[in-house]
Protein backbone atom coordinates (compact mmCIF):
# COMPACT_ATOMS: atom_id res chain seq x y z
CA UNK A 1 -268.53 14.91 8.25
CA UNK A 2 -264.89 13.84 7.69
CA UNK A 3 -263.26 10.60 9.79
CA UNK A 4 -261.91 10.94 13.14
CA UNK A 5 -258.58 9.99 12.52
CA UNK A 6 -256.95 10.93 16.14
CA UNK A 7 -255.05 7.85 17.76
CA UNK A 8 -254.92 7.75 21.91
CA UNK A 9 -250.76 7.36 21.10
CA UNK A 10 -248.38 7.08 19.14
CA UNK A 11 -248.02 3.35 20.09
CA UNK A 12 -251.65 2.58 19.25
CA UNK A 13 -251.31 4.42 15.97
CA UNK A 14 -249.15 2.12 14.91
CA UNK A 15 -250.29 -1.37 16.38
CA UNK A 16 -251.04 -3.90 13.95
CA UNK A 17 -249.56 -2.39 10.94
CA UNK A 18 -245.53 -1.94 11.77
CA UNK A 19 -244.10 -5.40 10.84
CA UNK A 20 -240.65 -6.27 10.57
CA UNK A 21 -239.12 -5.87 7.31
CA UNK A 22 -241.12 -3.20 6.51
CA UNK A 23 -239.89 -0.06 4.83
CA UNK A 24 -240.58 3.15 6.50
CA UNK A 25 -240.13 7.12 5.02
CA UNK A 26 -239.50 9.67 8.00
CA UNK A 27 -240.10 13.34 7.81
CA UNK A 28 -237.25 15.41 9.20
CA UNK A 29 -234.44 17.65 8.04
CA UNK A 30 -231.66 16.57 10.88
CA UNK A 31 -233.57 17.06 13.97
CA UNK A 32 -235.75 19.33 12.47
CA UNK A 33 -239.49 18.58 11.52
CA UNK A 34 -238.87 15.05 12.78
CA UNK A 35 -241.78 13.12 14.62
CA UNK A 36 -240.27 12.23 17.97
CA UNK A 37 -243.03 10.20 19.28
CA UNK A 38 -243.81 7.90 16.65
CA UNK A 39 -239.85 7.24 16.31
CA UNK A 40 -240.02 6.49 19.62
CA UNK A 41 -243.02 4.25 19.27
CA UNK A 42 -241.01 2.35 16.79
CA UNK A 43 -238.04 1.86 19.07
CA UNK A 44 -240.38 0.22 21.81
CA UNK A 45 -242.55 -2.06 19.05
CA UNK A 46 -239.00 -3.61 18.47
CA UNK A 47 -239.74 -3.61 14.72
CA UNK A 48 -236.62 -4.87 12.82
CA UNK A 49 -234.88 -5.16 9.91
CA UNK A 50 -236.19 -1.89 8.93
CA UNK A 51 -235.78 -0.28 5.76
CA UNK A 52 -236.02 3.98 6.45
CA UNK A 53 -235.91 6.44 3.71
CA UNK A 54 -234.96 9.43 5.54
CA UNK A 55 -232.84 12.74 4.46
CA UNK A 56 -230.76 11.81 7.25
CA UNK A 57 -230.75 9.11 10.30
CA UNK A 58 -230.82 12.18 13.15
CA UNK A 59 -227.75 11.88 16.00
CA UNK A 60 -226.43 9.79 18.26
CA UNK A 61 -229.34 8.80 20.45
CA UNK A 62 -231.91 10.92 19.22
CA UNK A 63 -234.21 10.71 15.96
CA UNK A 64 -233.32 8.02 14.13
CA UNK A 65 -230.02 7.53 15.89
CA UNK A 66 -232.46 6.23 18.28
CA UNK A 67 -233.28 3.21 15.97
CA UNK A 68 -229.63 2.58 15.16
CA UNK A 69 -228.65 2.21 18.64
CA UNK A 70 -231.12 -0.56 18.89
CA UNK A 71 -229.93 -2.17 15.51
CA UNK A 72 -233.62 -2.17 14.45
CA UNK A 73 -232.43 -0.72 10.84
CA UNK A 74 -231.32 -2.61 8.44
CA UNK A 75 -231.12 -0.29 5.37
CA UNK A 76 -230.78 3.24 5.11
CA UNK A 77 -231.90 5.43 2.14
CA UNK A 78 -230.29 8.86 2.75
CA UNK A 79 -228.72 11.96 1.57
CA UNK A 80 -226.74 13.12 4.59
CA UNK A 81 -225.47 11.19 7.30
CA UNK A 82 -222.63 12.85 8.91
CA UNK A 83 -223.92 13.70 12.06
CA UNK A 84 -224.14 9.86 13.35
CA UNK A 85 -221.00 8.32 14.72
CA UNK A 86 -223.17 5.38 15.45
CA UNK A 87 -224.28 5.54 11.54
CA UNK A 88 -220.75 5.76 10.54
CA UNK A 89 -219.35 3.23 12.88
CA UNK A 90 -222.43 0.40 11.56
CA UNK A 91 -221.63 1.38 7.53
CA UNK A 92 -218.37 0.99 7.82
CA UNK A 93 -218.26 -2.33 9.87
CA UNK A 94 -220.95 -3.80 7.11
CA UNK A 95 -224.11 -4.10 9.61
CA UNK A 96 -225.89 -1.25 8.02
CA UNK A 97 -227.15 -1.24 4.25
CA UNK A 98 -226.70 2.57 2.88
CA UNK A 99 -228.10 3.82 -0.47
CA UNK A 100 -227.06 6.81 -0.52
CA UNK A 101 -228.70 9.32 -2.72
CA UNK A 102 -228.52 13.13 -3.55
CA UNK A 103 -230.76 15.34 -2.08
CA UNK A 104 -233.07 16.74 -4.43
CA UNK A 105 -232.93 13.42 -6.09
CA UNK A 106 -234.58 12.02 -2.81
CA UNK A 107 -236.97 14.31 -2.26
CA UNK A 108 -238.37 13.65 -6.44
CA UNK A 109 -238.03 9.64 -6.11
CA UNK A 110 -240.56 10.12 -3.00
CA UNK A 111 -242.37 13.30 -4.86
CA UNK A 112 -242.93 10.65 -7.65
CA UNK A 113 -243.41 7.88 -5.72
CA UNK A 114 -246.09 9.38 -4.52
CA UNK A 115 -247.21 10.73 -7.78
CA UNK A 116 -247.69 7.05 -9.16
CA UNK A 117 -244.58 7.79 -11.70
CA UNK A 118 -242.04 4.96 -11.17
CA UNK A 119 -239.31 6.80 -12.75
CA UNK A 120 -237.52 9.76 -14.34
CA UNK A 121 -234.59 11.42 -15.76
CA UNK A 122 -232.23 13.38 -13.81
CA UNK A 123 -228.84 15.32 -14.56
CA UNK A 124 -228.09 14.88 -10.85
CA UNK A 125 -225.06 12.20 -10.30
CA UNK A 126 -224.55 11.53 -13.71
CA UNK A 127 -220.66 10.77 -14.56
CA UNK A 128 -220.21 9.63 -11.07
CA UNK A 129 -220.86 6.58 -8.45
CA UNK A 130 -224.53 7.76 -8.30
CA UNK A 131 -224.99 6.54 -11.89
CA UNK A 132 -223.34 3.16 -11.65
CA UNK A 133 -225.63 0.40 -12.74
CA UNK A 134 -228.42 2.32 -14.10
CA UNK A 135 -229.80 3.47 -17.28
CA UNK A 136 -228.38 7.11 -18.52
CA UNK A 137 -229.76 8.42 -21.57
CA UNK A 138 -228.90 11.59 -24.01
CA UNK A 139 -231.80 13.90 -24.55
CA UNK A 140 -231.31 17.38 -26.19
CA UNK A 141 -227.69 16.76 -26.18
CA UNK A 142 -227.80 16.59 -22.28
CA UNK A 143 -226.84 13.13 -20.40
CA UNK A 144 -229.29 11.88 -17.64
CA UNK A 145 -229.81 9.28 -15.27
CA UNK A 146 -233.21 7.68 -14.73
CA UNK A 147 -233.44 7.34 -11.04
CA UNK A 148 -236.26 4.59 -9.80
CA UNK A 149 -239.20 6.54 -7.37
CA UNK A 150 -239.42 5.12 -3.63
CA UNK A 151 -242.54 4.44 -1.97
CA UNK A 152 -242.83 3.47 1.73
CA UNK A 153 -245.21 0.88 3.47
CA UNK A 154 -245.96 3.45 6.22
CA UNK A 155 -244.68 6.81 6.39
CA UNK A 156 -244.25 8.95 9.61
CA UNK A 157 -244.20 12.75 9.55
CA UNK A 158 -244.25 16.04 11.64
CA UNK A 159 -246.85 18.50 11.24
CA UNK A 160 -247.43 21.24 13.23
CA UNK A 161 -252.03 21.94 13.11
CA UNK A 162 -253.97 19.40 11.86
CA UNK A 163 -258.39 18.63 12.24
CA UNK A 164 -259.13 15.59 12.94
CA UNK A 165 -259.77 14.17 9.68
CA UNK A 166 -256.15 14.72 8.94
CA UNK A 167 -255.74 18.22 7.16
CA UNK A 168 -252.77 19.40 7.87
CA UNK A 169 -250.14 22.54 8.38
CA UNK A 170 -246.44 22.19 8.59
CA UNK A 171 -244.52 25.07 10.54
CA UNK A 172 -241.72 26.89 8.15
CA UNK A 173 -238.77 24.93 7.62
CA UNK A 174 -240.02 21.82 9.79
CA UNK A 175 -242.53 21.18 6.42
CA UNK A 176 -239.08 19.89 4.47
CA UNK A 177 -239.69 16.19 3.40
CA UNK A 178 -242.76 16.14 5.67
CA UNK A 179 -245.18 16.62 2.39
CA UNK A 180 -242.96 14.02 0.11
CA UNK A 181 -243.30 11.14 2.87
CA UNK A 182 -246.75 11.85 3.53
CA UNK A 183 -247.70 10.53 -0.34
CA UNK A 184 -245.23 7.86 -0.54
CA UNK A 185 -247.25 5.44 1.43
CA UNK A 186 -250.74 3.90 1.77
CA UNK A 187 -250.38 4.59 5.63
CA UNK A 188 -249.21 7.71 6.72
CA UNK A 189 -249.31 8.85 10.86
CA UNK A 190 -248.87 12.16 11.20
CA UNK A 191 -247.78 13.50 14.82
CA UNK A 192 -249.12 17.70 15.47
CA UNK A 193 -248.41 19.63 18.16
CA UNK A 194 -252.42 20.60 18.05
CA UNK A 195 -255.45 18.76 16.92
CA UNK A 196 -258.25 21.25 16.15
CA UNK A 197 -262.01 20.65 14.65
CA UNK A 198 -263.27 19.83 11.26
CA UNK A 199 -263.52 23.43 9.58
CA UNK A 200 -261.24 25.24 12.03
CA UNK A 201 -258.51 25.26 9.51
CA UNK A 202 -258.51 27.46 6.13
CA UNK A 203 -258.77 25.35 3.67
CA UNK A 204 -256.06 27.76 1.55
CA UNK A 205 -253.63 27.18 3.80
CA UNK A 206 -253.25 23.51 4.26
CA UNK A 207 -250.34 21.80 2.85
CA UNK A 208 -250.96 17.91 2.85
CA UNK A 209 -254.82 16.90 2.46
CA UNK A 210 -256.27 14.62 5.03
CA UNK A 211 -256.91 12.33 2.05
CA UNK A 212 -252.79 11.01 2.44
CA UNK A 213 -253.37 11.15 6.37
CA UNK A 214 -254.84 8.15 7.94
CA UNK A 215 -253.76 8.29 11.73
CA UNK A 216 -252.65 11.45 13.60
CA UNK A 217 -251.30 11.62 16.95
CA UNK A 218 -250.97 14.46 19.25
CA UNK A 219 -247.32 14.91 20.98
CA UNK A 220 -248.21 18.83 22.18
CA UNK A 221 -244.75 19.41 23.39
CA UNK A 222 -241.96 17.43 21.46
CA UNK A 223 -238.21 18.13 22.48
CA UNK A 224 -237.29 20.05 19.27
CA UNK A 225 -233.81 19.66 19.91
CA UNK A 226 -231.54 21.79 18.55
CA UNK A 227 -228.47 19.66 16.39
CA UNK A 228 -225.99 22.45 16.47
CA UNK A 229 -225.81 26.19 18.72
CA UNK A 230 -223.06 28.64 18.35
CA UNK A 231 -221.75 30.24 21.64
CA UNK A 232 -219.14 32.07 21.06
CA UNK A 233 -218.51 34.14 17.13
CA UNK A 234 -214.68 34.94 17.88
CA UNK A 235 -211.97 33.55 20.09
């Protein structure tokens, strides 16, 4: 039999191992595939001095906005962070940290990270900012960049089934970084919409193992907000 790994919340799954200081990776691709409850559980720990590696930091007051607003985030490690006037506002005053990153770049330092591979080569940002201060190196006549892998000490992500010992299936484009952030840590909480049986699920079909899974909590109807909605195609 595998280990019931089903939290009562989101707040419990998270009690006694969020610290401040700590660096967290977040699932999500804006406001998609993000896990609203445990953000939320983070907001009300008052954790700070966080370091998140997310793709982005969500929007104003929602996602990881949400942690902004509350100046619990110290550093961000992104690729895209235009939707946030909050974000923008903190960067440019100085009171937020940004290293900002490309985004297939991002999703291979956490790939690797949680691959055990500390670094590797990359055309990606070579030439430019992105390459300042680190090693670049010529290899079939090509010029790379080694980029450094990230690793998290907890990660949060967004699936959509899961059993209780933690297999898991991600819902189309809501999987994005979800699978990436799930190995980058030693403790990953995953939040599901539905929490079935041991042997329920196919075993073909799951994307992260319950093996990189060590809490789950169920949040059966998140908000799934919606960042942008088109109402009108011609004036």
């Amino acid at each position: 039999m595998g280990m019931n790994k089903v939290a009562g919340s989101a707040a419990e799954a998270l009690a006694n191992h969020l610290k401040d200081g700590m660096t967290l990776a977040v699932g999500g691709f804006g406001l998609c595939g993000i896990p609203e409850a445990l953000i939320e559980a983070v907001k009300e720990s008052g954790a700070k001095n966080l370091t998140v590696i997310s793709n982005n930091a969500g929007v104003d007051g929602f996602g990881l906005g949400k942690l902004l607003e509350t100046r619990q985030v110290r550093k961000m490690i992104s690729s895209y962070v235009g939707e946030n006037k909050e974000f923008e506002r903190q960067y440019l005053n100085g009171e937020l940290e940004l290293e900002f990153t490309p985004q297939g770049t991002l999703a291979e330092k956490l790939r690797a990270g949680g691959a055990g591979i500390p670094a590797f080569f990359t055309k990606t940002g070579y030439g430019t900012v992105i390459a300042d201060g680190k090693e670049t190196r010529q290899i079939d006549g090509e010029w790379y960049v080694l980029e450094r892998s990230l690793t998290a000490d907890i990660s949060l992500v967004k699936g959509w089934k899961a059993d209780t010992s933690g297999n898991m299936i991600y819902r189309l484009t809501a999987r994005n970084f979800n699978p990436e952030c799930a190995m980058a840590s030693k403790f990953t909480v995953a939040e599901v919409e539905e929490i079935v049986e041991l042997g329920a699920l196919d075993p073909h079909f799951i994307h992260t193992p319950g093996i990189y899974i060590q809490k789950l909590v169920l949040n059966a109807s998140p908000e799934k907000r919606i960042e942008k909605r088109t109402v009108t195609t011609h004036a």
